[in-house]
C-alpha atoms as a PDB file:
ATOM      1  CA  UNK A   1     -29.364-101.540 225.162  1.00  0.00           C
ATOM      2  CA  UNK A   2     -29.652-101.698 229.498  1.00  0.00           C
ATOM      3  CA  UNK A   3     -27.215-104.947 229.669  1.00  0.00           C
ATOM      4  CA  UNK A   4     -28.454-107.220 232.349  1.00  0.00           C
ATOM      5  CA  UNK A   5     -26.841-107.325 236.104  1.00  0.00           C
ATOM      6  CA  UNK A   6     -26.064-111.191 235.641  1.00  0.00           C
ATOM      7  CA  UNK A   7     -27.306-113.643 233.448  1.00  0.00           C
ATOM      8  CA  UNK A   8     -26.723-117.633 233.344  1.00  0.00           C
ATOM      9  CA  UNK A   9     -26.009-119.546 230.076  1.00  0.00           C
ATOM     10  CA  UNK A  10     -27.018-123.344 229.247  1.00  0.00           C
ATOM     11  CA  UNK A  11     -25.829-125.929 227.416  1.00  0.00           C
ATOM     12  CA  UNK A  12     -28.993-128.070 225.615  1.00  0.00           C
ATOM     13  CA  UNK A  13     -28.282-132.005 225.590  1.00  0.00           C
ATOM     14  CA  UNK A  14     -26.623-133.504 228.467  1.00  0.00           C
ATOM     15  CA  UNK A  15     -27.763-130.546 230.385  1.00  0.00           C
ATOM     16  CA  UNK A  16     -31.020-129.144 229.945  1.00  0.00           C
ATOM     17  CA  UNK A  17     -32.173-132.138 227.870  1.00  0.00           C
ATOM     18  CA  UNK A  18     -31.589-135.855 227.498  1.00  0.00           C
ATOM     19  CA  UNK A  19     -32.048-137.866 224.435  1.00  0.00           C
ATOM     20  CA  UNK A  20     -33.495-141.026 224.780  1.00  0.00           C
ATOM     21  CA  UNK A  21     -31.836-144.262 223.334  1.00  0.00           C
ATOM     22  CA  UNK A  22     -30.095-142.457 220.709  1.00  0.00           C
ATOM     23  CA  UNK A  23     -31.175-143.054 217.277  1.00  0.00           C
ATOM     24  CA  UNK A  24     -28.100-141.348 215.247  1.00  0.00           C
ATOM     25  CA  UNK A  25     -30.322-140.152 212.440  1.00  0.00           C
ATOM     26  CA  UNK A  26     -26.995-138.728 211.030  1.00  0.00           C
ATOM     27  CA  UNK A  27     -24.705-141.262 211.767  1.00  0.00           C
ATOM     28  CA  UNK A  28     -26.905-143.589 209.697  1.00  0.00           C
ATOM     29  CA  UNK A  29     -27.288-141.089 207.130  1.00  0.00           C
ATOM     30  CA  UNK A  30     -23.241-140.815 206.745  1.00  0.00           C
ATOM     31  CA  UNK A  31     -22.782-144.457 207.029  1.00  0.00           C
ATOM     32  CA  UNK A  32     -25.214-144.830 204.304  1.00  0.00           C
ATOM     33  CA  UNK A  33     -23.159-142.443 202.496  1.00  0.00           C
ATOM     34  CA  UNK A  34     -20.078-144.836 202.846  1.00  0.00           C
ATOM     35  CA  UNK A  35     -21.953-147.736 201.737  1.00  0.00           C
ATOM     36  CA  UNK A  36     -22.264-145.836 198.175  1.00  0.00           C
ATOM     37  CA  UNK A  37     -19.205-144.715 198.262  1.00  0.00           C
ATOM     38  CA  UNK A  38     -18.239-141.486 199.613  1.00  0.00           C
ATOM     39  CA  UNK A  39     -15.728-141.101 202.079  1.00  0.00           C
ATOM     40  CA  UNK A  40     -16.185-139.507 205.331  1.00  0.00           C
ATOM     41  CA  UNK A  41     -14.906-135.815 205.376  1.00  0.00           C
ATOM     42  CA  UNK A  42     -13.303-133.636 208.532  1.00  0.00           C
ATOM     43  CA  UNK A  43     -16.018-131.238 208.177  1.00  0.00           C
ATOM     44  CA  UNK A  44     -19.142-133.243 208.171  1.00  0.00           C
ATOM     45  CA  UNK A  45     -20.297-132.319 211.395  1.00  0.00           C
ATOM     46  CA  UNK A  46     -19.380-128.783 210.988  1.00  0.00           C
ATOM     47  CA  UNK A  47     -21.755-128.706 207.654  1.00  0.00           C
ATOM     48  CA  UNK A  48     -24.740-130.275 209.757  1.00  0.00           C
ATOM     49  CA  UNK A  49     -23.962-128.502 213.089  1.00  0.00           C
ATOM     50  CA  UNK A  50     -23.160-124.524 211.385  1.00  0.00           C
ATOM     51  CA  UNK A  51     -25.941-124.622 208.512  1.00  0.00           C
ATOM     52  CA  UNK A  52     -29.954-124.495 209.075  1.00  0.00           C
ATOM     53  CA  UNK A  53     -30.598-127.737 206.664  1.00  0.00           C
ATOM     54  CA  UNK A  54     -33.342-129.837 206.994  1.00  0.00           C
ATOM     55  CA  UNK A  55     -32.604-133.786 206.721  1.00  0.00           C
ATOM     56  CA  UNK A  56     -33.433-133.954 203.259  1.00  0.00           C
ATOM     57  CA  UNK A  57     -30.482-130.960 202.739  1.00  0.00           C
ATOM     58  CA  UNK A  58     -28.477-132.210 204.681  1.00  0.00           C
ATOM     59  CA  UNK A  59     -28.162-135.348 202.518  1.00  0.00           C
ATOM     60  CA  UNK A  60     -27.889-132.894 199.222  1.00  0.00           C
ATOM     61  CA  UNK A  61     -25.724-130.870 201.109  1.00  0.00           C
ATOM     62  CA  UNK A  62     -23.138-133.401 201.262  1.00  0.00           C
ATOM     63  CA  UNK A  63     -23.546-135.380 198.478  1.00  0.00           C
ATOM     64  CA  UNK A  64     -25.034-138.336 199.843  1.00  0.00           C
ATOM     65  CA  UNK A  65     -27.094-140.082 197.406  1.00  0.00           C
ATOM     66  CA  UNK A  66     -30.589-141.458 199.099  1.00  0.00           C
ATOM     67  CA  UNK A  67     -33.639-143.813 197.727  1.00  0.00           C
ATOM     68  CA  UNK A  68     -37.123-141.786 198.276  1.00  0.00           C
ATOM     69  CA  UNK A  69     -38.072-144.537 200.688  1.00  0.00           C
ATOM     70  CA  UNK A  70     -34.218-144.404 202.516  1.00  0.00           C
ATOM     71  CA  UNK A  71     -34.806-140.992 203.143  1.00  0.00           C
ATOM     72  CA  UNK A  72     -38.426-141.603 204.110  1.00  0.00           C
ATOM     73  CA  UNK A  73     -36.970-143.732 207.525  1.00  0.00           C
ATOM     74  CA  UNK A  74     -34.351-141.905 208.304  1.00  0.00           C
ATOM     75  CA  UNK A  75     -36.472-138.596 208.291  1.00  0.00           C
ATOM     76  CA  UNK A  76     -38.832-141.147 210.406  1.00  0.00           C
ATOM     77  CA  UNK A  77     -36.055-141.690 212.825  1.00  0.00           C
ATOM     78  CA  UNK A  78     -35.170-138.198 213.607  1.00  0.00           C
ATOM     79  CA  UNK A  79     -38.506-137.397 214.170  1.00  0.00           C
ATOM     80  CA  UNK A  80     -38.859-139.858 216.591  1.00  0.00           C
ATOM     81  CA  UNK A  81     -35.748-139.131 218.009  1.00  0.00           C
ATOM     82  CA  UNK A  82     -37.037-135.548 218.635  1.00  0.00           C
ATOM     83  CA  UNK A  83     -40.319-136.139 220.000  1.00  0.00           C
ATOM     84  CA  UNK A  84     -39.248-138.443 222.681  1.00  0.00           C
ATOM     85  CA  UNK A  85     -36.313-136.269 223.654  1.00  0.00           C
ATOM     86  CA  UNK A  86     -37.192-134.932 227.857  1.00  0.00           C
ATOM     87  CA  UNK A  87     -36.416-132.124 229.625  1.00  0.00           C
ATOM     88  CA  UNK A  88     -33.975-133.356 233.087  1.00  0.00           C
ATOM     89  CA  UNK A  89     -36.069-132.482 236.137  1.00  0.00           C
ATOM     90  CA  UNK A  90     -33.307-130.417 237.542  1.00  0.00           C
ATOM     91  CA  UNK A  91     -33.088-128.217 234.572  1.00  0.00           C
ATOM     92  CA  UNK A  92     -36.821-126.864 234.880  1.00  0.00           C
ATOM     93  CA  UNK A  93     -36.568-126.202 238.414  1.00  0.00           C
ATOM     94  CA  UNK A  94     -33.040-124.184 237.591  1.00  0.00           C
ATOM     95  CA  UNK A  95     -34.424-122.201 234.815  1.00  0.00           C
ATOM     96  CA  UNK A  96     -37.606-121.185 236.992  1.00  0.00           C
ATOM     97  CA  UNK A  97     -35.743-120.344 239.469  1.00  0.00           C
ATOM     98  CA  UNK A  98     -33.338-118.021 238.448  1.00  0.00           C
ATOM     99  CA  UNK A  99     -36.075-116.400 235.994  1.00  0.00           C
ATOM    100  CA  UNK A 100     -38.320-115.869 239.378  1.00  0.00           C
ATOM    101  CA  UNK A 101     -35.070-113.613 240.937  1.00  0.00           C
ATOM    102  CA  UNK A 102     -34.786-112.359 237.402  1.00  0.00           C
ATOM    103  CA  UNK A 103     -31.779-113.553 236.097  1.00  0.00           C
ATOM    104  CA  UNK A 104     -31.566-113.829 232.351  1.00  0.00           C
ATOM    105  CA  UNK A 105     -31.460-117.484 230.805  1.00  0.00           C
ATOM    106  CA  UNK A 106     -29.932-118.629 227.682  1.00  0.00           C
ATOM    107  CA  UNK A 107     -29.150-121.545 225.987  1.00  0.00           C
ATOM    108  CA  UNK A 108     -26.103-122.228 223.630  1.00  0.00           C
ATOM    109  CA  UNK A 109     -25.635-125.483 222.038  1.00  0.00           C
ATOM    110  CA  UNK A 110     -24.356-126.843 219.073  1.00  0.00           C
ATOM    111  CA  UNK A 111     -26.984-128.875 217.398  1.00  0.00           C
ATOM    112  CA  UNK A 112     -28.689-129.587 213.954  1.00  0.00           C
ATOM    113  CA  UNK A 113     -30.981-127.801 212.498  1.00  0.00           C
ATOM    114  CA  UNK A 114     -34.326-130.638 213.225  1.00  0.00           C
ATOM    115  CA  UNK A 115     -33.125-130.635 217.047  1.00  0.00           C
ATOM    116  CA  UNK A 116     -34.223-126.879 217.893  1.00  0.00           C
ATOM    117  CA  UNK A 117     -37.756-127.712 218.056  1.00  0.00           C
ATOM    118  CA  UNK A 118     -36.918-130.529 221.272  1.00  0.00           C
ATOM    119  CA  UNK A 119     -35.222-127.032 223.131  1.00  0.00           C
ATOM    120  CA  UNK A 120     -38.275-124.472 222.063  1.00  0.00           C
ATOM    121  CA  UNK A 121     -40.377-127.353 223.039  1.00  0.00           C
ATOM    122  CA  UNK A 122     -39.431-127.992 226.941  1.00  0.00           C
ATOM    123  CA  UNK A 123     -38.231-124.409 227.374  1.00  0.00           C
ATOM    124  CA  UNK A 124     -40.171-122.228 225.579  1.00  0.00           C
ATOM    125  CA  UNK A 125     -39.762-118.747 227.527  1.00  0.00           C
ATOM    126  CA  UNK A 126     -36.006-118.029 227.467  1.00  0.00           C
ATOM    127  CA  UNK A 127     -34.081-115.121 226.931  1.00  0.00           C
ATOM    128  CA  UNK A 128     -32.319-115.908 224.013  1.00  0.00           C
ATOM    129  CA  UNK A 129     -31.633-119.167 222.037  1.00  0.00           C
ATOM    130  CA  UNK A 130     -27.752-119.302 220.154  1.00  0.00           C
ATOM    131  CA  UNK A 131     -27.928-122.182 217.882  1.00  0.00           C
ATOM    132  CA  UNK A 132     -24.610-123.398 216.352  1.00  0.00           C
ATOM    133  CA  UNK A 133     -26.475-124.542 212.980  1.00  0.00           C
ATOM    134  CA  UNK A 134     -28.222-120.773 213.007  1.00  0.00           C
ATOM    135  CA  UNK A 135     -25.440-118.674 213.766  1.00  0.00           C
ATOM    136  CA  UNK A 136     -23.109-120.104 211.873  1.00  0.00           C
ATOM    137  CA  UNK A 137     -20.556-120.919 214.779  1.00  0.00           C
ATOM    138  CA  UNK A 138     -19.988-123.404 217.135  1.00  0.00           C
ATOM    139  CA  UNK A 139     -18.427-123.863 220.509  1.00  0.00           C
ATOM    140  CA  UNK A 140     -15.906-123.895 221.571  1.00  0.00           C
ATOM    141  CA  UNK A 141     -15.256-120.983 219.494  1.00  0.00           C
ATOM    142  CA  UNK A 142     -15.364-117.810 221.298  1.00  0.00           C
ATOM    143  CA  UNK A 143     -17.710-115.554 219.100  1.00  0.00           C
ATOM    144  CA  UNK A 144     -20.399-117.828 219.703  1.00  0.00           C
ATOM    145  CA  UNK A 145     -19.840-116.922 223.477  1.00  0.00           C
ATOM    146  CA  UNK A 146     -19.626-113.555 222.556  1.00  0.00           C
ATOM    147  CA  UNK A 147     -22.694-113.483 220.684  1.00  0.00           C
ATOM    148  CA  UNK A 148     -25.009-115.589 222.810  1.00  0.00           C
ATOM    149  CA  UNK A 149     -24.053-112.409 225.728  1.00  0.00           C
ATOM    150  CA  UNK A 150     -25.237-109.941 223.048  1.00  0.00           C
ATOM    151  CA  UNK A 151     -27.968-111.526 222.341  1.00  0.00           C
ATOM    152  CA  UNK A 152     -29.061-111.770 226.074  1.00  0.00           C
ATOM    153  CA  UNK A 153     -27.726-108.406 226.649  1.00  0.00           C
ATOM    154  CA  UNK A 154     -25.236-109.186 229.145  1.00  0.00           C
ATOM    155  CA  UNK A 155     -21.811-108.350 230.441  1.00  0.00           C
ATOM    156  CA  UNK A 156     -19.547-111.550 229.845  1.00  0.00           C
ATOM    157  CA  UNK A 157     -18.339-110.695 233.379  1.00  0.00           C
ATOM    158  CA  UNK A 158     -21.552-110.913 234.899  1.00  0.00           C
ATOM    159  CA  UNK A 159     -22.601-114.242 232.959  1.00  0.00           C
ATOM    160  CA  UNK A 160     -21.863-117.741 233.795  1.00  0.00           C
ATOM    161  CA  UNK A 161     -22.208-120.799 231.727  1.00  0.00           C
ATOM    162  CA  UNK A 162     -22.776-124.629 232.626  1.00  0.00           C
ATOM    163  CA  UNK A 163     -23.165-127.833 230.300  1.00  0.00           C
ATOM    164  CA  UNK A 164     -21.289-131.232 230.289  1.00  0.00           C
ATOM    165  CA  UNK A 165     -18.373-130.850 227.871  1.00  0.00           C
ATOM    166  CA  UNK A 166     -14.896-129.462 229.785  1.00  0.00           C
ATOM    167  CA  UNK A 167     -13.748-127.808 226.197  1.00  0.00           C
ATOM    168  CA  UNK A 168     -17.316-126.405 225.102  1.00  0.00           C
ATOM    169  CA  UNK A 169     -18.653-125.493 228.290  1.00  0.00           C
ATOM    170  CA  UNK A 170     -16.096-124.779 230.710  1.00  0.00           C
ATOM    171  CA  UNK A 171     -13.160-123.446 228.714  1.00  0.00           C
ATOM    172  CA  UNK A 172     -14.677-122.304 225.615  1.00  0.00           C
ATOM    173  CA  UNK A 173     -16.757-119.767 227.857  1.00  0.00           C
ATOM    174  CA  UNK A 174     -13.310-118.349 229.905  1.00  0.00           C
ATOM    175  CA  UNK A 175     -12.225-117.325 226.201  1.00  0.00           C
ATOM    176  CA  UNK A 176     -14.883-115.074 226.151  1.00  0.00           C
ATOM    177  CA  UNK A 177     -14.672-113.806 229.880  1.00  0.00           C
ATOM    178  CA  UNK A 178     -17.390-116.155 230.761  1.00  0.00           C
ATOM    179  CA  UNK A 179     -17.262-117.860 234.262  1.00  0.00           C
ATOM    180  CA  UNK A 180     -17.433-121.436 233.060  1.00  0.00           C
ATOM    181  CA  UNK A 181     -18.322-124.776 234.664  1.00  0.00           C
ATOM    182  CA  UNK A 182     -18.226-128.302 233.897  1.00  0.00           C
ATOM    183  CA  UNK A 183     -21.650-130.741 235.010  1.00  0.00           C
ATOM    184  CA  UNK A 184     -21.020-134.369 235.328  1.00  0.00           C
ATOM    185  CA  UNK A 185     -23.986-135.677 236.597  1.00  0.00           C
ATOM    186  CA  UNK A 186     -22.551-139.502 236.630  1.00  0.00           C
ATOM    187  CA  UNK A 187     -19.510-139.628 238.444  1.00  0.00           C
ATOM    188  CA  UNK A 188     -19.732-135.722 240.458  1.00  0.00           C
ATOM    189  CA  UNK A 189     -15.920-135.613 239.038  1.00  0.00           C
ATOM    190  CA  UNK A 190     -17.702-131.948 237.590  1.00  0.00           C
ATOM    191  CA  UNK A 191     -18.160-128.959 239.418  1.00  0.00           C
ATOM    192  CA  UNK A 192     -22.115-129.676 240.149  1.00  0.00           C
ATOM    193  CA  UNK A 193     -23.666-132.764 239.804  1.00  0.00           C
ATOM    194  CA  UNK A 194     -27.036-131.488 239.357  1.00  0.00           C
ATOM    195  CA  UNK A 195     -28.299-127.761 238.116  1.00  0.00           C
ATOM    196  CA  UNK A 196     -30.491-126.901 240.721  1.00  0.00           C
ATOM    197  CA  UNK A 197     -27.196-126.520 243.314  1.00  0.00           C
ATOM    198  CA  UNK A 198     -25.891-124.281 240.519  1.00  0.00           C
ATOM    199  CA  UNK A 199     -28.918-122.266 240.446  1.00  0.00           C
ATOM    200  CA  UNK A 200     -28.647-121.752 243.972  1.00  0.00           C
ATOM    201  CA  UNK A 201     -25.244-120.926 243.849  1.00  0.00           C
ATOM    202  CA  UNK A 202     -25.520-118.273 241.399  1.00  0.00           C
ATOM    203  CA  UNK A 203     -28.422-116.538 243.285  1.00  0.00           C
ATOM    204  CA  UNK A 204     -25.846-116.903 246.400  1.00  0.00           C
ATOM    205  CA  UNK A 205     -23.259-114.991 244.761  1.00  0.00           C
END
């Protein structure tokens, strides 16, 4: 495999993506699963976030018990969820950008299974995709670092990350020799505020 000269890694939601009023399909789903009696367990989100389940086994998955027509609108609400999830402005012009001066993009992001099709959607010509709920991993652990660079066929070295979590997307990434940084596009306490300056910056360097 020719690895790649440099390469850029992206988180999904909060960076490349924003969801819109936040429906908590899942949440509901688990609360619904209190209301009949199961108890909430440490590794919930790990089940939904490391496994490729659709909604329906996701609820079998963990033992939630569901009515047909329960399921029916909570199914209803992810979907909607999905569809009106946008791409930020910023992260379009960033990933053309650095794919014009042929850098190679990726995204990494831990997410359920239903939520890759918002990501394929809105940026449908990446290099490589590393989904937590498809690989099996999720960040901040440092094989899915590791991985997401094989995948694009780059040098950790040479790659750089950005997304809006300090741990996940900062940190994580430095375990794997990853130049890390943090976004915070509300209070610029990050070290961009917006991913077209990081684009730049990268091409810069």
């Amino acid at each position: 495999m020719i690895l790649a000269s440099r390469a850029v890694i992206f988180d999904a939601f909060g960076t490349l993506l924003k969801i819109q009023g936040g429906r908590h399909p899942y949440r509901s789903l688990l609360k619904l699963g209190q209301r009949n009696g199961r108890r909430p367990r440490p590794n919930d989100a790990h089940v939904l976030m490391q496994e490729p389940l659709t909604f329906s086994q996701a609820a079998t998955r963990l033992g939630i018990r569901v009515t047909r027509n329960e399921l029916a609108d909570l199914e209803q609400l992810l979907a909607d969820e999905v569809a009106e999830i946008e791409p930020f402005e910023d992260g379009l012009e960033a990933v053309a950008l650095l794919k014009q001066q042929g850098i190679r993009v990726g995204v990494c992001s831990n997410l359920a299974f239903p939520y890759r099709e918002a990501i394929l959607r809105h940026y449908p010509n990446l290099d490589t995709y590393a989904f937590s709920c498809e690989l099996g991993v999720i960040k901040p652990t440092t094989e899915i670092y590791r991985t997401t660079c094989e995948l694009l066929g780059a040098r950790p070295a040479l790659t750089q990350m950005i997304g809006d979590s300090q741990p996940c997307d900062k940190d994580g990434p430095s375990s794997a020799g990853i130049k890390g940084h943090l976004l915070d596009r509300v209070d610029d306490a990050g070290d961009y505020a917006d991913l077209l300056s990081f684009a730049q910056d990268v091409l810069r360097g």
